[in-house]
C-alpha atoms as a PDB file:
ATOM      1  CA  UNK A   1       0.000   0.000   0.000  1.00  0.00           C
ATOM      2  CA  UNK A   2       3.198   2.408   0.597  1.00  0.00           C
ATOM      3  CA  UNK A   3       4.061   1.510  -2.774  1.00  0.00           C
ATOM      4  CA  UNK A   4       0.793   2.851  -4.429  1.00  0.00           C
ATOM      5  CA  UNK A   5       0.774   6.124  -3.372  1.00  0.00           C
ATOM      6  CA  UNK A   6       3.397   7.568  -4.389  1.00  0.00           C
ATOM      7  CA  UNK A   7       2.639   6.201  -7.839  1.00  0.00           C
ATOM      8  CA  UNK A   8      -0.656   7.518  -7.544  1.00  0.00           C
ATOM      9  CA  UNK A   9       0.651  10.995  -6.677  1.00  0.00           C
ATOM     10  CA  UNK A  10       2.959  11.247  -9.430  1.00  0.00           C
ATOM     11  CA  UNK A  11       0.168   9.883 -11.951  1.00  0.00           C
ATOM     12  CA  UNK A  12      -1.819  12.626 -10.661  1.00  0.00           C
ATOM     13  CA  UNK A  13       1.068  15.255 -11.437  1.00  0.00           C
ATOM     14  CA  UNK A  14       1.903  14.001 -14.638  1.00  0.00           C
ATOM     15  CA  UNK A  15      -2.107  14.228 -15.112  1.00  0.00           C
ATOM     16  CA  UNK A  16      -1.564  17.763 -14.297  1.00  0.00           C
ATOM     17  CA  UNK A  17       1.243  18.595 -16.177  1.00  0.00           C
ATOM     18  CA  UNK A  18      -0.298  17.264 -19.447  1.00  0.00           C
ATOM     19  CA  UNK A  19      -3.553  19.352 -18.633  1.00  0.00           C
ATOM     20  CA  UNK A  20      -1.263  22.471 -18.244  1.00  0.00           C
ATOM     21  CA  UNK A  21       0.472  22.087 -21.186  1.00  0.00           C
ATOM     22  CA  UNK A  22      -2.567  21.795 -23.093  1.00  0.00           C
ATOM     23  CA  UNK A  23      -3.913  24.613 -21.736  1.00  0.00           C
ATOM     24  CA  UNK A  24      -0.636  26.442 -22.689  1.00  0.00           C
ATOM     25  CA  UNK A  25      -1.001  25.003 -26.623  1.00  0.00           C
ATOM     26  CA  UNK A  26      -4.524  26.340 -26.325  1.00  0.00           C
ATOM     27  CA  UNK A  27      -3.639  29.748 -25.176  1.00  0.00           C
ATOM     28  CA  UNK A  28      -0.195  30.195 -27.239  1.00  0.00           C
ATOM     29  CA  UNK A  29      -3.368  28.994 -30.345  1.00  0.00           C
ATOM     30  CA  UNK A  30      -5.315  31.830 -29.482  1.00  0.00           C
ATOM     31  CA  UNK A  31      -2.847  34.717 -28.632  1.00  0.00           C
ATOM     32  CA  UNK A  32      -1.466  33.764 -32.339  1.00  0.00           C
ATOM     33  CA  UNK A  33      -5.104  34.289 -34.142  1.00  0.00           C
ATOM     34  CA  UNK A  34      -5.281  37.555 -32.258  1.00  0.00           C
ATOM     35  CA  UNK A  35      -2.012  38.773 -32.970  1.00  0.00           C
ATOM     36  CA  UNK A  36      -2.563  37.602 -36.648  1.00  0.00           C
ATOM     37  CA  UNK A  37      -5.831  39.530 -36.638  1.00  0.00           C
ATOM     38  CA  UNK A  38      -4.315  42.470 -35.056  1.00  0.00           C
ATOM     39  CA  UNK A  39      -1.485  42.872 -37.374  1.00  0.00           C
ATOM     40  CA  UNK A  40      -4.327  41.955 -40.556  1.00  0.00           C
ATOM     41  CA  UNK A  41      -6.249  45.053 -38.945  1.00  0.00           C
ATOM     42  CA  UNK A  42      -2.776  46.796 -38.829  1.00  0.00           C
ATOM     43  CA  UNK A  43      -2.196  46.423 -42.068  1.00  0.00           C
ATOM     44  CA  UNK A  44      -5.520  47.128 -43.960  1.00  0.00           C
ATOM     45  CA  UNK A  45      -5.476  50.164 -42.252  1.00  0.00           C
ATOM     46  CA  UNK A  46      -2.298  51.260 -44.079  1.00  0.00           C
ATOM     47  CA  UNK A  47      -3.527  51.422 -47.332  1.00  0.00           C
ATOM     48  CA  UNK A  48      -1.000  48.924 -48.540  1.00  0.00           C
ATOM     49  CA  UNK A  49      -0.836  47.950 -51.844  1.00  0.00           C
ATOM     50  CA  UNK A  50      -0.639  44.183 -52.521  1.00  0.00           C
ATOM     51  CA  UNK A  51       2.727  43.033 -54.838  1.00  0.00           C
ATOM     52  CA  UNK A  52       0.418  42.118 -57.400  1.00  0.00           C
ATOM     53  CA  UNK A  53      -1.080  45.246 -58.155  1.00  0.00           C
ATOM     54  CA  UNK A  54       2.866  47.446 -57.476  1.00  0.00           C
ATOM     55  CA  UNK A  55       4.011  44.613 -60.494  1.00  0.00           C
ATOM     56  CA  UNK A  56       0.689  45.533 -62.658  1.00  0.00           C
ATOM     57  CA  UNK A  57       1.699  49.226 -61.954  1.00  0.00           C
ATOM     58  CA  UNK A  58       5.130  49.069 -62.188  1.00  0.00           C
ATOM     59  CA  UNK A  59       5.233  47.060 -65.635  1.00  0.00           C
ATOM     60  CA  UNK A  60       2.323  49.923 -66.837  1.00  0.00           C
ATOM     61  CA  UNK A  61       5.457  52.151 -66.129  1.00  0.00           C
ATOM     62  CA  UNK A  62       7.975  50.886 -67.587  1.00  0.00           C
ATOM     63  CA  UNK A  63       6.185  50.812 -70.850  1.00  0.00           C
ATOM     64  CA  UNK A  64       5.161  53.809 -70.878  1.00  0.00           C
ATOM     65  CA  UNK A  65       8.503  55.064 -70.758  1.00  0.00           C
ATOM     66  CA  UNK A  66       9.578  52.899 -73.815  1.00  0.00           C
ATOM     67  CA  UNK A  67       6.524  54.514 -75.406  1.00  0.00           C
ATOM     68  CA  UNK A  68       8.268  58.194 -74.532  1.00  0.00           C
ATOM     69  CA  UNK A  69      11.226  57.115 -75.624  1.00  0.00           C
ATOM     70  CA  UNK A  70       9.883  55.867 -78.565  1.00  0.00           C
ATOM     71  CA  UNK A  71       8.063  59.033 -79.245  1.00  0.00           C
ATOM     72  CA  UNK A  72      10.184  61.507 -78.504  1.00  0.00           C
ATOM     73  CA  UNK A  73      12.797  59.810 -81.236  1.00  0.00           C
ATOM     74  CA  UNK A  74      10.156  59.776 -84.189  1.00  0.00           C
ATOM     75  CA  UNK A  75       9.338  63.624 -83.393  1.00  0.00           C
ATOM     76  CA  UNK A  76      13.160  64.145 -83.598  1.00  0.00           C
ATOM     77  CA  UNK A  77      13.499  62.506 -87.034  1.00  0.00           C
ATOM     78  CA  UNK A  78      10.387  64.316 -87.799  1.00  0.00           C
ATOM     79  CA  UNK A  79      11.566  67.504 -86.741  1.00  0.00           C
ATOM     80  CA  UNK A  80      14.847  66.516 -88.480  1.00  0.00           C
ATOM     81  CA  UNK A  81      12.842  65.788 -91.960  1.00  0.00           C
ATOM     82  CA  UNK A  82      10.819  68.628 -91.642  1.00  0.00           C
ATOM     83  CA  UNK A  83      13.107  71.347 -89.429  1.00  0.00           C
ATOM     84  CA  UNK A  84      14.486  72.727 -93.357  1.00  0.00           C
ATOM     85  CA  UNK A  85      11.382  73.973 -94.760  1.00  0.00           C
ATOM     86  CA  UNK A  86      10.450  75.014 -91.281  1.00  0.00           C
ATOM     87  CA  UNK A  87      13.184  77.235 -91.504  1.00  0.00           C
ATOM     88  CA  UNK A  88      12.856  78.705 -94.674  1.00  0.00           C
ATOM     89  CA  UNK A  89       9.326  79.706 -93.386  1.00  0.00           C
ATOM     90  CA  UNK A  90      10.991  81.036 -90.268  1.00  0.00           C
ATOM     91  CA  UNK A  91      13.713  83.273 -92.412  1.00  0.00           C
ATOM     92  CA  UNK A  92       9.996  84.596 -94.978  1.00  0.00           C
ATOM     93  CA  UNK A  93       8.436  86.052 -91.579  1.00  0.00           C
ATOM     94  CA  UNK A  94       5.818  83.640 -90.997  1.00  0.00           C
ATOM     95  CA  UNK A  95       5.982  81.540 -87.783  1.00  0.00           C
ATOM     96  CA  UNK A  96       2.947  78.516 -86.867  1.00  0.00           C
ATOM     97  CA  UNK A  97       2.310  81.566 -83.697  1.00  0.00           C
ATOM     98  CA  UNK A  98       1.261  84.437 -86.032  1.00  0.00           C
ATOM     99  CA  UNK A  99       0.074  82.218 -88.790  1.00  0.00           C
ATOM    100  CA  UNK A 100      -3.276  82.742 -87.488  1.00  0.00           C
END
């Protein structure tokens, strides 16, 4: 009978230690969805923008600029084509301003 209880003491502390680790998993569970609902919260309200939408925009941007590129180089070989008899129009009095 001496035997038993001190195995029945330390099967009820072992009892108790698994019931307070569980109880720690189950709290550590929950603090995590709140933190991961505060920082969600946190971060919606910062008007982020998601790296989808920066890549759409981004990309948008960089081909625009080969557009600009693009364009200012044709109105420079137009200007270049065309800058002669511009000039010779220039030198007769007669700008595009006070053609009008």
């Amino acid at each position: 009978m001496n035997n038993r209880a001190p195995n029945r003491m330390l099967d009820e502390f072992a009892r108790l230690m698994t019931d307070a680790a569980g109880a720690a998993q189950g709290v550590r569970r929950e603090m995590e969805t709140v933190f991961r609902s505060q920082g969600e919260r946190l971060i919606n309200s910062m008007d982020l923008v998601q790296r989808e939408e920066f890549e759409a925009v981004r990309d948008m941007a960089a081909k625009a600029r080969l557009e600009n590129e693009a364009l200012k180089k044709r109105l420079a070989d137009l200007e270049a084509k065309f800058g002669a008899s511009s000039a010779t129009h220039g030198a007769a009095g007669s700008s595009p301003e006070t053609s009008f």
